[in-house]
C-alpha atoms as a PDB file:
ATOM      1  CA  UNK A   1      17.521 -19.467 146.590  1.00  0.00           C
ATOM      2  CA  UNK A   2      14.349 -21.533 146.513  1.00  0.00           C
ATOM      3  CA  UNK A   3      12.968 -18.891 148.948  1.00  0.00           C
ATOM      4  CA  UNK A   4      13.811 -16.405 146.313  1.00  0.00           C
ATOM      5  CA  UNK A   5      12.132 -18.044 143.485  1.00  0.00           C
ATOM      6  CA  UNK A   6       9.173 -18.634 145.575  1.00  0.00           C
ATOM      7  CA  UNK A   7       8.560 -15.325 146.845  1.00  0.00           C
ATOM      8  CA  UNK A   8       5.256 -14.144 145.077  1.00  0.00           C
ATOM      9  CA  UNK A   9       5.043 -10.578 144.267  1.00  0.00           C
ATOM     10  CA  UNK A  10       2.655  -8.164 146.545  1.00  0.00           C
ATOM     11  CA  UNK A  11       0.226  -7.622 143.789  1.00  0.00           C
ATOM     12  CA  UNK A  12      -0.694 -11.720 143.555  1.00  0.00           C
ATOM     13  CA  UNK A  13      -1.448 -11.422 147.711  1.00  0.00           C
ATOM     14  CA  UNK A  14      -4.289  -9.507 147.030  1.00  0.00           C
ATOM     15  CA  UNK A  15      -7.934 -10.842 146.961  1.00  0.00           C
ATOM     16  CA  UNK A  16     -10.781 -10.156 144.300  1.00  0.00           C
ATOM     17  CA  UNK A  17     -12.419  -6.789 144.450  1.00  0.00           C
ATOM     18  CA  UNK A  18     -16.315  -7.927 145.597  1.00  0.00           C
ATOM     19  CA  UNK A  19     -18.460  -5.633 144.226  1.00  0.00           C
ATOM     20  CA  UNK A  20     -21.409  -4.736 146.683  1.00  0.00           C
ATOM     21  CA  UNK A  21     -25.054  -4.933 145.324  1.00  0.00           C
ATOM     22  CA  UNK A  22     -26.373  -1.514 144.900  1.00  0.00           C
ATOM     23  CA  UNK A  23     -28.471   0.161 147.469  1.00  0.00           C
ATOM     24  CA  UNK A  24     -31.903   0.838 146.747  1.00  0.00           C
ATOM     25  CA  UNK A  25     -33.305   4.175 147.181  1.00  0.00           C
ATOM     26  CA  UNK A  26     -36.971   2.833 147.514  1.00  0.00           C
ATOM     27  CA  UNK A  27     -38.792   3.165 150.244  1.00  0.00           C
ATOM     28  CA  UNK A  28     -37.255   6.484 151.069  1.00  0.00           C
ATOM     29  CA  UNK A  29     -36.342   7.208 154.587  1.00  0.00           C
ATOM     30  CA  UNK A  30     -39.338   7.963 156.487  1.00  0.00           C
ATOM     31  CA  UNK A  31     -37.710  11.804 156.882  1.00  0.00           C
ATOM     32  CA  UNK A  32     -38.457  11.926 152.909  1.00  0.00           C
ATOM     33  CA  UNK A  33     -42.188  10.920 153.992  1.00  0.00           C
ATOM     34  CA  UNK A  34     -42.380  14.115 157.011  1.00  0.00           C
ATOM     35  CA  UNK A  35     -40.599  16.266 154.389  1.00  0.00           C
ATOM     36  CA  UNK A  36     -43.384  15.768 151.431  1.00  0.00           C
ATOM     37  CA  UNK A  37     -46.184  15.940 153.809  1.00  0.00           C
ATOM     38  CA  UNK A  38     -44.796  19.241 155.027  1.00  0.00           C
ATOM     39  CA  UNK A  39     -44.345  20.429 151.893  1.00  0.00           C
ATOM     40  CA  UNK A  40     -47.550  19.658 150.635  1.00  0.00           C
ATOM     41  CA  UNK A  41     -49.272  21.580 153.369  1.00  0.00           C
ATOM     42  CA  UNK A  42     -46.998  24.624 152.897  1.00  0.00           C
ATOM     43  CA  UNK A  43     -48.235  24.518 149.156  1.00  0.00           C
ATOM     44  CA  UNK A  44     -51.719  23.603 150.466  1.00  0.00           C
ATOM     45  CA  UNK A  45     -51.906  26.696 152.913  1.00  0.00           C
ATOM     46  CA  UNK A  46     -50.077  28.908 150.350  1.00  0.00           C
ATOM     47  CA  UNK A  47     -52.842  28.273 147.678  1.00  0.00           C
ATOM     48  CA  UNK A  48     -55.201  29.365 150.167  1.00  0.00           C
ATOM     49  CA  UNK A  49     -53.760  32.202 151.397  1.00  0.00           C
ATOM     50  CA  UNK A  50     -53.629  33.560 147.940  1.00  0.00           C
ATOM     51  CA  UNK A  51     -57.328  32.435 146.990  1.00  0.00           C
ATOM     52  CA  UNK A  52     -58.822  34.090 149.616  1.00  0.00           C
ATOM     53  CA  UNK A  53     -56.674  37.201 149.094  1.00  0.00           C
ATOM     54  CA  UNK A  54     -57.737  37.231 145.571  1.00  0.00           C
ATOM     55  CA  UNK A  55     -61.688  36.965 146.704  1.00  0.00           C
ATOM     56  CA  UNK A  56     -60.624  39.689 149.350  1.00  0.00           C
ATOM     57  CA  UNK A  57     -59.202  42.010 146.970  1.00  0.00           C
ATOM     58  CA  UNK A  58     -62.342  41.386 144.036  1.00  0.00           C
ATOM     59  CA  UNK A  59     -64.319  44.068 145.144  1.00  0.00           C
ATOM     60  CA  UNK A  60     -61.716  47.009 145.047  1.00  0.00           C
ATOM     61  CA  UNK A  61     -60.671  45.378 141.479  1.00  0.00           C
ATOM     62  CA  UNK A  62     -64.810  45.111 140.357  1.00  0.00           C
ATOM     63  CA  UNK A  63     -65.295  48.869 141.483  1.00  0.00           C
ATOM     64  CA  UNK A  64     -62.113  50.303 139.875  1.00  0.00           C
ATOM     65  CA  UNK A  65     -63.209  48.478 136.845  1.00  0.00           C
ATOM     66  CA  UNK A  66     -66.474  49.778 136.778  1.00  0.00           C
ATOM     67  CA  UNK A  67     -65.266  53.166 137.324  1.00  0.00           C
ATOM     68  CA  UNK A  68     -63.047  52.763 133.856  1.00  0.00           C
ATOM     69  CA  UNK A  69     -65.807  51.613 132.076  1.00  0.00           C
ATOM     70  CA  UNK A  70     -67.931  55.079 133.635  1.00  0.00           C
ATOM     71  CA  UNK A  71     -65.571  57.143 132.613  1.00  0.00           C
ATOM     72  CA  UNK A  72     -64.595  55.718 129.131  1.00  0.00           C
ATOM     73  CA  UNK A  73     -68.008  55.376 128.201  1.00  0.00           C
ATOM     74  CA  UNK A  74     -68.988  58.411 128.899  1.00  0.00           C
ATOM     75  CA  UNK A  75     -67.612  61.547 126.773  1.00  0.00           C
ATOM     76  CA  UNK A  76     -69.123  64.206 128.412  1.00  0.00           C
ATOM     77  CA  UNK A  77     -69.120  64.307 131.992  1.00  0.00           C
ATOM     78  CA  UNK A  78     -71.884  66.094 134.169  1.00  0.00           C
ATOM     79  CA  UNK A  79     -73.190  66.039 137.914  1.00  0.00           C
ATOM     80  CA  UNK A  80     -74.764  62.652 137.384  1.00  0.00           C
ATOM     81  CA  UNK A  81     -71.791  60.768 136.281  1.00  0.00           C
ATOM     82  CA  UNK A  82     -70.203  62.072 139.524  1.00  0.00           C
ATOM     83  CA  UNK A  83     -72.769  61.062 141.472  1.00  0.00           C
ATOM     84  CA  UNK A  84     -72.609  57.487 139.942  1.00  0.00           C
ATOM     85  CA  UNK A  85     -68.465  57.624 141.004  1.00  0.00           C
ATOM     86  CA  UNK A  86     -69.353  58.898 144.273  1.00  0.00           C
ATOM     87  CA  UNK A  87     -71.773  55.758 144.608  1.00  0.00           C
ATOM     88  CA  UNK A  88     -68.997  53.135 143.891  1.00  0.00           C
ATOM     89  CA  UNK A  89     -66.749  54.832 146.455  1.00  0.00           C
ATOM     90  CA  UNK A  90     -69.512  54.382 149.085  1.00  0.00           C
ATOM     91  CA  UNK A  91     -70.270  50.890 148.024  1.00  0.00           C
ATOM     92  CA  UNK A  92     -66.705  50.009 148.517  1.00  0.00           C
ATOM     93  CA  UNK A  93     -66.600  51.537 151.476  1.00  0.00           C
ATOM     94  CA  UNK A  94     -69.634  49.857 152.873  1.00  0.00           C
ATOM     95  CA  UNK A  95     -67.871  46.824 151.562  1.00  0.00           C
ATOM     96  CA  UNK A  96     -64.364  47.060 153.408  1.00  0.00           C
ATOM     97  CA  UNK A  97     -65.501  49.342 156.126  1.00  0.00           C
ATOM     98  CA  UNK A  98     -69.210  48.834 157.253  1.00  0.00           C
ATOM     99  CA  UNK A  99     -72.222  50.491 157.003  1.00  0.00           C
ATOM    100  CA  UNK A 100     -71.369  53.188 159.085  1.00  0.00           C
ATOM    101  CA  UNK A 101     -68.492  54.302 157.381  1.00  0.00           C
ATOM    102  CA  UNK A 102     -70.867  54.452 153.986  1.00  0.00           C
ATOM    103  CA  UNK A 103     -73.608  56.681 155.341  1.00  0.00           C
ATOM    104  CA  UNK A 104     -70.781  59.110 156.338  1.00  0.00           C
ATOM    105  CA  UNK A 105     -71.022  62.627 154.986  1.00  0.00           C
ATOM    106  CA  UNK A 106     -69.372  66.081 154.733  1.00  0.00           C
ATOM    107  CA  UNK A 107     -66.398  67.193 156.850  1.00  0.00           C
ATOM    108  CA  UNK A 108     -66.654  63.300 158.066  1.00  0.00           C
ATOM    109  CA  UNK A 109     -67.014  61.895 154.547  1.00  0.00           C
ATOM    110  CA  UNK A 110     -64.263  64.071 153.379  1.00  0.00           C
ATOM    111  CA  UNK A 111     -62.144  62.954 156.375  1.00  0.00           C
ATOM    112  CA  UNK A 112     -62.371  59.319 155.789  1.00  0.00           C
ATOM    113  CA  UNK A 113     -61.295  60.104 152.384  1.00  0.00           C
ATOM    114  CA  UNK A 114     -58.189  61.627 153.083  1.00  0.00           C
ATOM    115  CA  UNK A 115     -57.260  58.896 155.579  1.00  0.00           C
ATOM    116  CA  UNK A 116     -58.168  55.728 153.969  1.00  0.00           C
ATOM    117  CA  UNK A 117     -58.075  56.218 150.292  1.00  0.00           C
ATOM    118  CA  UNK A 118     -54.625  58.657 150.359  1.00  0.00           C
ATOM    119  CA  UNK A 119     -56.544  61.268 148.812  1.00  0.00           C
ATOM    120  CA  UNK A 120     -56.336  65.060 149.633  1.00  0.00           C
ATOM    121  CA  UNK A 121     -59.394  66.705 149.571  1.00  0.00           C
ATOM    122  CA  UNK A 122     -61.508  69.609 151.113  1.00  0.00           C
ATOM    123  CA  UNK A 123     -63.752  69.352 153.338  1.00  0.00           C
ATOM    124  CA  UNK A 124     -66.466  70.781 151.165  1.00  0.00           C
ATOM    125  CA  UNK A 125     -65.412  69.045 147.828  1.00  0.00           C
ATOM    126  CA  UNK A 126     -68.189  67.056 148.434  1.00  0.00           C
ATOM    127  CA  UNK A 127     -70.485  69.685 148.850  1.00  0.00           C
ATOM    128  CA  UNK A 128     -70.253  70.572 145.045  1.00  0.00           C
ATOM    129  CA  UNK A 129     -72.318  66.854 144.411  1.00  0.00           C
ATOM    130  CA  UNK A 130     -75.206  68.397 145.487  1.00  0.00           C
ATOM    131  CA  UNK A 131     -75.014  71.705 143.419  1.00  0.00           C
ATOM    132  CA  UNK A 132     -77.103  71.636 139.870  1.00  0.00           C
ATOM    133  CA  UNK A 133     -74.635  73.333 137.884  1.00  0.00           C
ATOM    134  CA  UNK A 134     -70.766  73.062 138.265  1.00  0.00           C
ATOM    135  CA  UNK A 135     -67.888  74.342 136.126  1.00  0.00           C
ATOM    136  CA  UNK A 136     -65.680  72.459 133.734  1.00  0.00           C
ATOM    137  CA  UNK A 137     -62.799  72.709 136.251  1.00  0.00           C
ATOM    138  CA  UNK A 138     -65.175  71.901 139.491  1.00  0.00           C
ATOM    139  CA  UNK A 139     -66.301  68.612 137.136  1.00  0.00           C
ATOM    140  CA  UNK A 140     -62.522  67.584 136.772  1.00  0.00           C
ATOM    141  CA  UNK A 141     -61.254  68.293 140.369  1.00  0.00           C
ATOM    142  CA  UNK A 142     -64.246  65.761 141.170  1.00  0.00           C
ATOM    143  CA  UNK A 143     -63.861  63.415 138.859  1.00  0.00           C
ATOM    144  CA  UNK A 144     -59.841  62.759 139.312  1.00  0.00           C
ATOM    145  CA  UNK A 145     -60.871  63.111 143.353  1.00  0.00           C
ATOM    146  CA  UNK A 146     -63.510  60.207 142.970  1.00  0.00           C
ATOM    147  CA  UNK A 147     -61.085  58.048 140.811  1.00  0.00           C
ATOM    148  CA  UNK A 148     -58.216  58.358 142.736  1.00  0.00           C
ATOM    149  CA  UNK A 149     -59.894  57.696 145.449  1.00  0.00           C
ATOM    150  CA  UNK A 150     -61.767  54.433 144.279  1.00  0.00           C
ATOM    151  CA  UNK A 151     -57.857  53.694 143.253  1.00  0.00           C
ATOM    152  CA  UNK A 152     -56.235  54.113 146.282  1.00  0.00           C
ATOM    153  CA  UNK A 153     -58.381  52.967 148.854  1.00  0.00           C
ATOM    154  CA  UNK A 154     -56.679  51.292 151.666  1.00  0.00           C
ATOM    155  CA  UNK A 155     -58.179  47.465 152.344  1.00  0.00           C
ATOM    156  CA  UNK A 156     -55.449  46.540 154.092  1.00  0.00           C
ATOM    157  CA  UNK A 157     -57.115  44.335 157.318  1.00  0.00           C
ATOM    158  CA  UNK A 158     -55.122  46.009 159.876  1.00  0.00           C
ATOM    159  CA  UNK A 159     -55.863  49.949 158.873  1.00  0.00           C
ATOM    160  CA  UNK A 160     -59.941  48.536 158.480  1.00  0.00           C
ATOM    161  CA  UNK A 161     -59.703  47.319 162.488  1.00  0.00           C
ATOM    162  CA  UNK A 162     -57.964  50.684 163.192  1.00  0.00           C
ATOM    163  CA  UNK A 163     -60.261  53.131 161.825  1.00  0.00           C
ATOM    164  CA  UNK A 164     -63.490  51.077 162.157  1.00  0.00           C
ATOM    165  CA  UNK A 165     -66.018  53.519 163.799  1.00  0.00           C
ATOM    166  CA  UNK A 166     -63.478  56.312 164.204  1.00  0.00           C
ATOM    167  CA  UNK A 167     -64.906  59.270 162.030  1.00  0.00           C
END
């Protein structure tokens, strides 16, 4: 019976709970370290990618601009305002294109228009530049031809290296 009075319960066999110290998280693994770096040079590269993109794309945005400030400026359009839009449209294709490509003219001029700037146009639409007088309707073919085509000129780098020196 002593054994029976003497038996302790399972609960007073147990030992104190020893709390461990709490880990640190600094210094951070040195993967943490490779990760930031890599990060930062993904930002790093990112910003510029998109910087030079921007600078890229500044003349397209400068010449459509300039064209909206021709055309709002002006109330009533005649030959010489064309000739002005027709002058942006060569500078910007000097600019993305080369030299070459600017001093274009005619059937030529009128090709490299329809390819690169996703404009439909005659071959002699051009032609009418060089006319002194031209209609009401022959002013506003011209002038939505010239705009849209300032507009929609293609500066993508990979259709420039394509049609480089091709008309």
């Amino acid at each position: 019976m002593a054994d029976a009075n003497t038996s302790t319960s399972p609960l007073e066999q147990l030992h104190d709970v020893i709390v461990v110290e709490q880990v640190s998280a600094w210094p951070p693994a040195p993967i943490w370290y490779m990760a930031l770096i890599l990060t930062l040079g993904l930002l790093t590269a990112l910003f510029i990618y998109l910087k030079k993109q921007r600078q890229y794309k500044k003349a397209k945005k400068e010449a459509v601009n300039l064209a909206n400030s021709l055309m709002s400026n002006k109330g009533n359009l005649d030959i010489t305002h064309l000739n002005e839009l027709q002058h942006i449209l060569k500078r910007l294709a000097k600019h993305y294109y080369g030299a070459q490509t600017a001093a274009l003219s005619g059937k030529s001029w009128a090709k490299f228009v329809n390819s690169s700037c996703n404009t439909q146009c005659e071959s002699s639409a051009f032609n009418l530049l060089y006319q002194a007088k031209l209609s009401d309707e022959q002013i506003s073919d011209l002038k939505s031809l010239l705009l849209s085509a300032i507009k929609k000129m293609n500066i993508s780098k990979s259709h420039i290296n394509l049609t480089k020196g091709s008309f």
